[in-house]
PDB file of N, CA and C in Angstrom:
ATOM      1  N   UNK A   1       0.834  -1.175   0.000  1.00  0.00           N
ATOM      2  CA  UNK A   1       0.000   0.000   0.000  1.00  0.00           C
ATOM      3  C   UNK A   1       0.883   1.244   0.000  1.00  0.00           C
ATOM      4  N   UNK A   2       0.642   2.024  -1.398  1.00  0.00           N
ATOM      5  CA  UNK A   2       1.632   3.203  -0.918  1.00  0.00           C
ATOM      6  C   UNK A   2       0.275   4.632  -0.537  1.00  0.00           C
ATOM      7  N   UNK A   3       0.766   5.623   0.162  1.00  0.00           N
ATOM      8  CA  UNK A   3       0.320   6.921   0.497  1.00  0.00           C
ATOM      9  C   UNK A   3       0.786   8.260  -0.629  1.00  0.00           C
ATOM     10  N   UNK A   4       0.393   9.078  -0.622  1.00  0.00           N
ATOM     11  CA  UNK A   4       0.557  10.181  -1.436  1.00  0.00           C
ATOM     12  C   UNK A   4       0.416  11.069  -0.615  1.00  0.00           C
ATOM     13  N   UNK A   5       1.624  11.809  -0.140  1.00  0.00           N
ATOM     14  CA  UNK A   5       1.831  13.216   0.655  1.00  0.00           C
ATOM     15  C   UNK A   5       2.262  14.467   0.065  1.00  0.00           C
ATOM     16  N   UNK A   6       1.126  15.275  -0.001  1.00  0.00           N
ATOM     17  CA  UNK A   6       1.346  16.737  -0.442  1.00  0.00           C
ATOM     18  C   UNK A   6       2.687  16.887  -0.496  1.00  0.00           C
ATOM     19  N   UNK A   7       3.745  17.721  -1.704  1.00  0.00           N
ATOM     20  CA  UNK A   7       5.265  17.984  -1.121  1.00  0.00           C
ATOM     21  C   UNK A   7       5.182  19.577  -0.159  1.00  0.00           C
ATOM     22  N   UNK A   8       3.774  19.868  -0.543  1.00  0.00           N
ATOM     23  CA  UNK A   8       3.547  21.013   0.075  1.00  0.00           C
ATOM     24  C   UNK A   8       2.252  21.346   1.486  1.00  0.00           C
ATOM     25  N   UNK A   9       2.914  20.325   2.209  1.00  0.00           N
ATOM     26  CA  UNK A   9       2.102  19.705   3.016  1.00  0.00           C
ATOM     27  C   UNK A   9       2.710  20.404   4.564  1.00  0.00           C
ATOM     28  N   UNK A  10       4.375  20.576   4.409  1.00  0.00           N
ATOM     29  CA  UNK A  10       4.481  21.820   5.353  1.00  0.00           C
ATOM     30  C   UNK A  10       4.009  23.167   5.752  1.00  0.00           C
ATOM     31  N   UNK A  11       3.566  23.735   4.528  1.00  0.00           N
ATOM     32  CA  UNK A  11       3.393  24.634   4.099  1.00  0.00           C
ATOM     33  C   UNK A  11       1.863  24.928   3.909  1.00  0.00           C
ATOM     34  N   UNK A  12       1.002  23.638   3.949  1.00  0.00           N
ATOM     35  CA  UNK A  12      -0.082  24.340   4.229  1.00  0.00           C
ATOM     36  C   UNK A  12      -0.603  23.765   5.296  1.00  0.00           C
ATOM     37  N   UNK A  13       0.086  23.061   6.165  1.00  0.00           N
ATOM     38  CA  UNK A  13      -0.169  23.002   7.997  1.00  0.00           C
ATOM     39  C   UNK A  13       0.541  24.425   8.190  1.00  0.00           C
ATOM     40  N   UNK A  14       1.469  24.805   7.788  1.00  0.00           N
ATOM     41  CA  UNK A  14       2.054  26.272   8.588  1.00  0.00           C
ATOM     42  C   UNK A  14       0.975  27.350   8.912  1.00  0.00           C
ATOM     43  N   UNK A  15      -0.061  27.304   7.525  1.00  0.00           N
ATOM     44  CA  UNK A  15      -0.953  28.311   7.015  1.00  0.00           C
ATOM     45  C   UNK A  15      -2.390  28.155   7.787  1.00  0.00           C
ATOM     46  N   UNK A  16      -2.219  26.926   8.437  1.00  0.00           N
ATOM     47  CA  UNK A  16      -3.665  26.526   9.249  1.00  0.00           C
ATOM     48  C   UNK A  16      -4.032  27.915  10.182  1.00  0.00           C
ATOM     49  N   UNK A  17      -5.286  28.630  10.746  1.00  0.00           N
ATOM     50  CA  UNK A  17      -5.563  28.808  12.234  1.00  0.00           C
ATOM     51  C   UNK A  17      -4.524  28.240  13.174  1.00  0.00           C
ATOM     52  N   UNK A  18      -3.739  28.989  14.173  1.00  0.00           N
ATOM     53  CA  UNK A  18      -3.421  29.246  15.064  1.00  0.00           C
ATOM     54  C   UNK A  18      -2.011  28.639  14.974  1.00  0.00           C
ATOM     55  N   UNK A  19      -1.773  27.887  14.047  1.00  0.00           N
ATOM     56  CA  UNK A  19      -0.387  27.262  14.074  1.00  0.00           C
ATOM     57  C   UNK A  19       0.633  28.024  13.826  1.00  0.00           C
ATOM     58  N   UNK A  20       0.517  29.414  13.286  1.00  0.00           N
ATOM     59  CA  UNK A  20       2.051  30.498  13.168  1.00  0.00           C
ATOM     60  C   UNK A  20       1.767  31.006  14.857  1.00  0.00           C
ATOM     61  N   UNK A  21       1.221  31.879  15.458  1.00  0.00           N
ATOM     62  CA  UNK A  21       0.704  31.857  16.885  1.00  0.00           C
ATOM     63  C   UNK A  21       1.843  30.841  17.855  1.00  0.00           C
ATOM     64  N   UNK A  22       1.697  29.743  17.655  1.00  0.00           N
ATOM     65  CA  UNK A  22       1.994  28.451  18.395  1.00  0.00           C
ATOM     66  C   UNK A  22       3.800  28.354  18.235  1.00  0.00           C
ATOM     67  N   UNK A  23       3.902  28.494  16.810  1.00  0.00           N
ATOM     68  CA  UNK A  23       4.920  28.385  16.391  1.00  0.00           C
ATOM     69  C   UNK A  23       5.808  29.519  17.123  1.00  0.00           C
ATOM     70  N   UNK A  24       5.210  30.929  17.005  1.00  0.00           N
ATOM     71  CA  UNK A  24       6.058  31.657  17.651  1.00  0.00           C
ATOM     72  C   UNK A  24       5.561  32.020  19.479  1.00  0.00           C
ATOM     73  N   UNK A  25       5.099  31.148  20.125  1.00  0.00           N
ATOM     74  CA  UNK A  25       4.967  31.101  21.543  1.00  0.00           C
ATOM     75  C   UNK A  25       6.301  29.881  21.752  1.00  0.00           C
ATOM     76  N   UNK A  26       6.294  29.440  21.142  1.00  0.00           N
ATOM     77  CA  UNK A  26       7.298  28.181  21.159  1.00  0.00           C
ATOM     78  C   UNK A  26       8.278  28.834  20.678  1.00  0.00           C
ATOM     79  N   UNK A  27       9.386  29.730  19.952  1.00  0.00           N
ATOM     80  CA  UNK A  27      10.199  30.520  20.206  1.00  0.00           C
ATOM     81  C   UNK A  27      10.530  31.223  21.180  1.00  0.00           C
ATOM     82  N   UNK A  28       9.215  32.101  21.511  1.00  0.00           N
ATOM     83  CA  UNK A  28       9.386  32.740  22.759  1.00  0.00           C
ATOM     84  C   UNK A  28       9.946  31.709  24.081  1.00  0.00           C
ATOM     85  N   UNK A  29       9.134  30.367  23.936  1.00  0.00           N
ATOM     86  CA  UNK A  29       9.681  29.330  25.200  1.00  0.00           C
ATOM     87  C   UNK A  29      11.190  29.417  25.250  1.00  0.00           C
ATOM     88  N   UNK A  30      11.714  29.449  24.006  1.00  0.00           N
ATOM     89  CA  UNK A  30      12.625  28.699  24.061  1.00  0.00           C
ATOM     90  C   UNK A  30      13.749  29.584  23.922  1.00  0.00           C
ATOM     91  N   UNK A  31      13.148  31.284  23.908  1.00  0.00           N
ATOM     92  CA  UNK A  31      14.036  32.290  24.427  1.00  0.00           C
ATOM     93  C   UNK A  31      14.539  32.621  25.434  1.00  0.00           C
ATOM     94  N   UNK A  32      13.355  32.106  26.168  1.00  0.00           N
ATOM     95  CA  UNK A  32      13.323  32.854  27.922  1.00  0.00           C
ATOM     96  C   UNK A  32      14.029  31.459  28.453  1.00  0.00           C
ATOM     97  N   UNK A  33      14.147  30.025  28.021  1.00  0.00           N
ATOM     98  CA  UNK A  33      14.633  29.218  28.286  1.00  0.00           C
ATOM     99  C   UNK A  33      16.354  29.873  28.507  1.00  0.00           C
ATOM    100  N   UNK A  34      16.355  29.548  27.040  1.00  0.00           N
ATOM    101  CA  UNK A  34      17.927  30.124  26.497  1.00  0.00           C
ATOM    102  C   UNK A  34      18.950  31.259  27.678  1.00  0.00           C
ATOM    103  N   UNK A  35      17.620  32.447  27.565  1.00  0.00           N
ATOM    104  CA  UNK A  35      17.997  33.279  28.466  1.00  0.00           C
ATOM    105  C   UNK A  35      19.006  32.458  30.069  1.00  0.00           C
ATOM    106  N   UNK A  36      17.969  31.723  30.417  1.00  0.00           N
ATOM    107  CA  UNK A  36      18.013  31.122  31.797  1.00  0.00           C
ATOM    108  C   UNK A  36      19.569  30.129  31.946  1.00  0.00           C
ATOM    109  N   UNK A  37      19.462  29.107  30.643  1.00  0.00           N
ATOM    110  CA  UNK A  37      20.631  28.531  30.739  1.00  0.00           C
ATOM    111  C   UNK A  37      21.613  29.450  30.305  1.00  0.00           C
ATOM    112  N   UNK A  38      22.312  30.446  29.699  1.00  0.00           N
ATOM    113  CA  UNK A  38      23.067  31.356  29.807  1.00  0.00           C
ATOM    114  C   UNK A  38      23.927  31.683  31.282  1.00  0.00           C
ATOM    115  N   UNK A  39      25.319  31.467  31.622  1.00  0.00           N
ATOM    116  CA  UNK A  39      25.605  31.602  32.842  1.00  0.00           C
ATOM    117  C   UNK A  39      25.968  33.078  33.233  1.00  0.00           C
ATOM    118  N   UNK A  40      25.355  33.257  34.496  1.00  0.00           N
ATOM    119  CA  UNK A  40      25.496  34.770  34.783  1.00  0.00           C
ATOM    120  C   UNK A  40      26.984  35.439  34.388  1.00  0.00           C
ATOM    121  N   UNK A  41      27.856  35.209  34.279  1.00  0.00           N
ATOM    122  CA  UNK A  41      28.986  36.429  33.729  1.00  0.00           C
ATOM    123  C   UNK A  41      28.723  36.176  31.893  1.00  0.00           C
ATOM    124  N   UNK A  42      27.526  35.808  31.470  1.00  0.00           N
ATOM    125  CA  UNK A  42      27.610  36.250  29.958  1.00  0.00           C
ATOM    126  C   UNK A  42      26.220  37.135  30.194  1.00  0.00           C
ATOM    127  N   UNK A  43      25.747  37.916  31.085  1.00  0.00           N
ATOM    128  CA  UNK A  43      25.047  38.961  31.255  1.00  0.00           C
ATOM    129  C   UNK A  43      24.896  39.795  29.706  1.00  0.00           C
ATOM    130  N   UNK A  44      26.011  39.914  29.263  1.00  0.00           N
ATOM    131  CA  UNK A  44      25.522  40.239  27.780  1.00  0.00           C
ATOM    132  C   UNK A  44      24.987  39.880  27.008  1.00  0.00           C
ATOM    133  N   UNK A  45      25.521  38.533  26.520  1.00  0.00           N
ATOM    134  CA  UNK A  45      25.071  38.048  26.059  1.00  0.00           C
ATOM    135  C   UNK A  45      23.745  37.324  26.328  1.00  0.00           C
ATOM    136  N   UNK A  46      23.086  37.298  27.203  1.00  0.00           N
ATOM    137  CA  UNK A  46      21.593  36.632  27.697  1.00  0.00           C
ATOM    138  C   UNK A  46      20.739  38.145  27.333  1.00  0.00           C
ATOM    139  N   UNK A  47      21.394  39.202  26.828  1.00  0.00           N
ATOM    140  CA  UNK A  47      20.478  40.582  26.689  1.00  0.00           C
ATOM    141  C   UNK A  47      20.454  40.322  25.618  1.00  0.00           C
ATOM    142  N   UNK A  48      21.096  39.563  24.265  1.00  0.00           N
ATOM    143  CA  UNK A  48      21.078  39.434  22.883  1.00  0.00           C
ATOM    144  C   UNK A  48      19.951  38.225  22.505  1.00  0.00           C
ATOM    145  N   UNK A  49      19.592  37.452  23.554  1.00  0.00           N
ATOM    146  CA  UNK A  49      18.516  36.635  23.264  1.00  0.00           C
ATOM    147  C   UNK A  49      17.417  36.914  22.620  1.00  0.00           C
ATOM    148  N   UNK A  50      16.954  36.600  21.139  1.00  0.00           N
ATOM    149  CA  UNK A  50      15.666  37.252  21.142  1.00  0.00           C
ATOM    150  C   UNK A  50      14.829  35.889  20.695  1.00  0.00           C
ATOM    151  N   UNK A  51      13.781  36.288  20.018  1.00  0.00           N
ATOM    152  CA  UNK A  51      12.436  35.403  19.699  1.00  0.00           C
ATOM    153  C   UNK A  51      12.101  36.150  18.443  1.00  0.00           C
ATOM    154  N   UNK A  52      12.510  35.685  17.287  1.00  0.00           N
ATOM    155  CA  UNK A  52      11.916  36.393  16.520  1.00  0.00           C
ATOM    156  C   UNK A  52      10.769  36.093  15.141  1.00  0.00           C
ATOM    157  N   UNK A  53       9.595  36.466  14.831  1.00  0.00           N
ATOM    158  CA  UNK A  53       8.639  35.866  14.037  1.00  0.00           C
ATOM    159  C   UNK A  53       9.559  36.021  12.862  1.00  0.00           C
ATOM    160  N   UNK A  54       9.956  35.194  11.664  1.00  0.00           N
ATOM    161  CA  UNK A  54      10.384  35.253  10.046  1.00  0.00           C
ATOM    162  C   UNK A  54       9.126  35.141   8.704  1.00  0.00           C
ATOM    163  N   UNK A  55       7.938  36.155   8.789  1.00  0.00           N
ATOM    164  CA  UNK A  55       7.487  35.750   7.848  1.00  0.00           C
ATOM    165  C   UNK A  55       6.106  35.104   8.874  1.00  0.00           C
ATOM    166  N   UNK A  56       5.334  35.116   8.170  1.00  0.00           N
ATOM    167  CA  UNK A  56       3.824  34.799   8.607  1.00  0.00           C
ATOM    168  C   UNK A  56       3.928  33.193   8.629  1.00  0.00           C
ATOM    169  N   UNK A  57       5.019  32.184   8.580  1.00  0.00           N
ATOM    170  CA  UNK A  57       5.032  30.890   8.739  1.00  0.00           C
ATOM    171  C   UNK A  57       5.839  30.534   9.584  1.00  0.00           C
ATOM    172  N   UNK A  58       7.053  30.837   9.716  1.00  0.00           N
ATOM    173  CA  UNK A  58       7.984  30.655  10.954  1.00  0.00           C
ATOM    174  C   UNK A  58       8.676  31.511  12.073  1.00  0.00           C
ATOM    175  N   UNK A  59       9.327  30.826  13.005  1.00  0.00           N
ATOM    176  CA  UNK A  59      10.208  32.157  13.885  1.00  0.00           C
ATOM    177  C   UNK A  59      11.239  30.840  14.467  1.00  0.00           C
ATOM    178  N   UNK A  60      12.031  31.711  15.324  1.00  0.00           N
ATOM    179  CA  UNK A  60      13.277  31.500  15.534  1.00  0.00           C
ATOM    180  C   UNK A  60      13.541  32.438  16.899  1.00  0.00           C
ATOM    181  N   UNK A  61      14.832  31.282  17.738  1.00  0.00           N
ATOM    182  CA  UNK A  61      15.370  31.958  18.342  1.00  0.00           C
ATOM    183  C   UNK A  61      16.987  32.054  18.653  1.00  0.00           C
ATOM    184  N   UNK A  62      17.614  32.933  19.204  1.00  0.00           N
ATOM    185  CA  UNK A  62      18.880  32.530  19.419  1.00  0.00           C
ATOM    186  C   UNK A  62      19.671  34.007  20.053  1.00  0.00           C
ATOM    187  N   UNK A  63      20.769  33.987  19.996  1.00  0.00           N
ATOM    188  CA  UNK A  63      21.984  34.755  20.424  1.00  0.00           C
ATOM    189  C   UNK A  63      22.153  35.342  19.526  1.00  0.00           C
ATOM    190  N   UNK A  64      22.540  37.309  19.682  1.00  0.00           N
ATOM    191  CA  UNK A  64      22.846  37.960  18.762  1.00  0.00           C
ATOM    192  C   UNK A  64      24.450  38.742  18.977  1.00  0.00           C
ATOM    193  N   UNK A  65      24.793  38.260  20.296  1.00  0.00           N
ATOM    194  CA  UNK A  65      25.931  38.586  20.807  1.00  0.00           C
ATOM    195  C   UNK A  65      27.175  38.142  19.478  1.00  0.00           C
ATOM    196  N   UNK A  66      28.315  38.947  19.752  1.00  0.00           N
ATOM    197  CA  UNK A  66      29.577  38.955  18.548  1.00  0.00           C
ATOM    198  C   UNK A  66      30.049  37.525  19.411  1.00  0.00           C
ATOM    199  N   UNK A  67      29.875  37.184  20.269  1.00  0.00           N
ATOM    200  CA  UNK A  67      30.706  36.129  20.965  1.00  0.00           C
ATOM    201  C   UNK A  67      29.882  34.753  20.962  1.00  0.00           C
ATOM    202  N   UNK A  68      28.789  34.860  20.587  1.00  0.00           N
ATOM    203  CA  UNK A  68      27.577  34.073  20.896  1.00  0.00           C
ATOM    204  C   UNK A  68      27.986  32.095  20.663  1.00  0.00           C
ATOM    205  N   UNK A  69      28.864  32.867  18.851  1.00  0.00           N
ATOM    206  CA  UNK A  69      28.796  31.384  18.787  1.00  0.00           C
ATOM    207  C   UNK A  69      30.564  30.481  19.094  1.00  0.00           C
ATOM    208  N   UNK A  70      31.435  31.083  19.369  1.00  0.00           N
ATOM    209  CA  UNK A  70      32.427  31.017  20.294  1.00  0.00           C
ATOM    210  C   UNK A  70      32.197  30.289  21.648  1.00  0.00           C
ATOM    211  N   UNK A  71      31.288  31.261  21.924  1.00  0.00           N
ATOM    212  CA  UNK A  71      30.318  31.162  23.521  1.00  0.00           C
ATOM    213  C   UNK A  71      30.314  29.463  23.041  1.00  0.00           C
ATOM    214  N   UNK A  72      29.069  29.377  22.537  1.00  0.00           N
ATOM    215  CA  UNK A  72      28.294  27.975  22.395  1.00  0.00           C
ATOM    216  C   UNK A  72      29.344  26.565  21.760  1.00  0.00           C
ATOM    217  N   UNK A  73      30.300  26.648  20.922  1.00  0.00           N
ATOM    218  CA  UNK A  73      30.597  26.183  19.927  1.00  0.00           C
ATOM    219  C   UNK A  73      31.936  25.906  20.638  1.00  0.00           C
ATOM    220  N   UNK A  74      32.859  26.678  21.319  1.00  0.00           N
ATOM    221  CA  UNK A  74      34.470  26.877  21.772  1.00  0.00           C
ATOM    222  C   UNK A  74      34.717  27.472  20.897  1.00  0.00           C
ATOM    223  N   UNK A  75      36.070  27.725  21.143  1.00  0.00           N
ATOM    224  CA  UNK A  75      37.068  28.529  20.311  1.00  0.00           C
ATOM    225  C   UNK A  75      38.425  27.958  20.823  1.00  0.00           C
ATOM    226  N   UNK A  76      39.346  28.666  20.003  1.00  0.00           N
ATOM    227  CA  UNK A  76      41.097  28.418  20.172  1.00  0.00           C
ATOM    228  C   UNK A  76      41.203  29.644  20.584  1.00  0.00           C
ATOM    229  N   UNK A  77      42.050  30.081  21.407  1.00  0.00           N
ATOM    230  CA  UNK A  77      42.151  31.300  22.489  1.00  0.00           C
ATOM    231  C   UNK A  77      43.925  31.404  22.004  1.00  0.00           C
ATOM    232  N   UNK A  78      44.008  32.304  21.159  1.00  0.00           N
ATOM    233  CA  UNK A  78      45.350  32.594  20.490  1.00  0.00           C
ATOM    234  C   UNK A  78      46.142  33.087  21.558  1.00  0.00           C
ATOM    235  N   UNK A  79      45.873  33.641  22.604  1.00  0.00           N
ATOM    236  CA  UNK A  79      46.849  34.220  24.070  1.00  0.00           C
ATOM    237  C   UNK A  79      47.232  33.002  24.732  1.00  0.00           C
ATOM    238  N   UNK A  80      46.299  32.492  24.632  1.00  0.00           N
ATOM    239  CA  UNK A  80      46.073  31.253  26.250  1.00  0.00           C
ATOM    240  C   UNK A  80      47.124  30.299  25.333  1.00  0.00           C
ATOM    241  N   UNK A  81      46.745  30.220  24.225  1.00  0.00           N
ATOM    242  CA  UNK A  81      47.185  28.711  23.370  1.00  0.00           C
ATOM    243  C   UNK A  81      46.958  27.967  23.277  1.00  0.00           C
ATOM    244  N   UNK A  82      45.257  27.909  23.692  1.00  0.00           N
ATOM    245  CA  UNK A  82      44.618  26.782  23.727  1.00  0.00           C
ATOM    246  C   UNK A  82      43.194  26.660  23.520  1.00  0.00           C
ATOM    247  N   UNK A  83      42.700  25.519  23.581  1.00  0.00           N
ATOM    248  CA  UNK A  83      41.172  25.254  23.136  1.00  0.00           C
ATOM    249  C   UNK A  83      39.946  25.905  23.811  1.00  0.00           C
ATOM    250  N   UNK A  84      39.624  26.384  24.267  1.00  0.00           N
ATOM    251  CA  UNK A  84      37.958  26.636  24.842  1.00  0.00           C
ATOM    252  C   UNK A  84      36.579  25.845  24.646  1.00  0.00           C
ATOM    253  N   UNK A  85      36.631  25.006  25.480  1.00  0.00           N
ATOM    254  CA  UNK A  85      35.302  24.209  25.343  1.00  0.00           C
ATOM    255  C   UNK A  85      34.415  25.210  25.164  1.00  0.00           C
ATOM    256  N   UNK A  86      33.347  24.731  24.171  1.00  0.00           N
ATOM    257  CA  UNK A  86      32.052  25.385  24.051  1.00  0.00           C
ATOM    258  C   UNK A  86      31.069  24.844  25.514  1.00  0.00           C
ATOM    259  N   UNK A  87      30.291  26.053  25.396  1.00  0.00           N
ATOM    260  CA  UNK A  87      28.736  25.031  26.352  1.00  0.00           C
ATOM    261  C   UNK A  87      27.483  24.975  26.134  1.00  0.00           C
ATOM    262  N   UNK A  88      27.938  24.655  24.459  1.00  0.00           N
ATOM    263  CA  UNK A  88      26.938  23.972  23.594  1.00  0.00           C
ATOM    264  C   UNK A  88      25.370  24.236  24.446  1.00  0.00           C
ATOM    265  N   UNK A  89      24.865  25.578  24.965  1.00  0.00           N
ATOM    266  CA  UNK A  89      24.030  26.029  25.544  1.00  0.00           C
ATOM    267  C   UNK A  89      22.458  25.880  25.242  1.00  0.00           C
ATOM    268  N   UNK A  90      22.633  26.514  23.465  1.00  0.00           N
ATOM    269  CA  UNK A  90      21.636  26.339  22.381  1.00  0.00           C
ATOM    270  C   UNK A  90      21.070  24.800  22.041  1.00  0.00           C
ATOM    271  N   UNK A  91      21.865  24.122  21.992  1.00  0.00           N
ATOM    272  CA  UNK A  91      21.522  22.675  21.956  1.00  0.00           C
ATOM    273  C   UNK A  91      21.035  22.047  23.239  1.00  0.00           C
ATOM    274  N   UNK A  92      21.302  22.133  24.409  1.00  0.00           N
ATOM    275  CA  UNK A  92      20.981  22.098  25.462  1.00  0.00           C
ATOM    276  C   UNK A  92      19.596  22.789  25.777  1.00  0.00           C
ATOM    277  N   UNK A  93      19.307  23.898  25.353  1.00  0.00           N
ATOM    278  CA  UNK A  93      18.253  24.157  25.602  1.00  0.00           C
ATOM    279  C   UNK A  93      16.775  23.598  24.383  1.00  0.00           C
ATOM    280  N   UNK A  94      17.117  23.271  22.753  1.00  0.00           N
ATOM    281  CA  UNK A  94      16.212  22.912  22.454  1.00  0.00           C
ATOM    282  C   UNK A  94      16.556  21.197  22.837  1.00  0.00           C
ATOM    283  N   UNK A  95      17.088  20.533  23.424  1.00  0.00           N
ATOM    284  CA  UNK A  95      16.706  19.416  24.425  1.00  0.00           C
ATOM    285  C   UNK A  95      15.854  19.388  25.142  1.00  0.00           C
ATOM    286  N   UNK A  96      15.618  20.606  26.009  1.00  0.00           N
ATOM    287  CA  UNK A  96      15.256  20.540  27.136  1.00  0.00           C
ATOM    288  C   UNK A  96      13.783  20.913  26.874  1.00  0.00           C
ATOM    289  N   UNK A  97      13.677  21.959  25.530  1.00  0.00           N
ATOM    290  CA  UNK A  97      12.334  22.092  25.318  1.00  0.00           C
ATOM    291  C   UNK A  97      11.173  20.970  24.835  1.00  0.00           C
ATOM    292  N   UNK A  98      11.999  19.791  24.143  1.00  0.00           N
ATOM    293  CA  UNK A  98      11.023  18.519  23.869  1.00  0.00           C
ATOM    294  C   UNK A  98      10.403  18.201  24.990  1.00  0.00           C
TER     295      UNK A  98
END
């Protein structure tokens, strides 16, 4: 038995009643989340957190800080001479939102 699925079947669940709404309350969750796991001396960076709607179908959230993805990701620290663990923060938090 095979099925036949719209290829545009994302796209018109996006377009339903209340599902852009939902979509971006669930950004917002997962801003104020973000915010929270952020450790207090990146005070800056937890002010760059936003939630933002893209378009009447999706939104998004994340870090707008210059350091953000350093922050999250590590870096090589050319003084120190060495590695910087990331704390893969962003991933951690859409974990935590399932």
């Amino acid at each position: 038995m095979s099925i036949w699925i719209n290829p545009r079947i994302a796209e018109i669940v996006a377009g339903l009643p209340g599902v852009h709404d939902e979509v971006v309350a669930t950004a917002q969750r997962g801003a104020k989340l973000l915010r929270k796991n952020i450790h207090n001396h990146t005070g800056a960076m937890a002010r760059s957190v936003r939630a933002e709607s893209l378009g009447d179908k999706d939104a998004f959230f994340g870090m707008s800080d210059e350091g953000a993805i350093g922050y999250n990701f590590g870096h090589f620290n050319t003084w120190a001479n060495r590695d910087i663990p990331g704390s893969q923060v962003i991933e951690r938090t859409i974990g935590e939102m399932g």
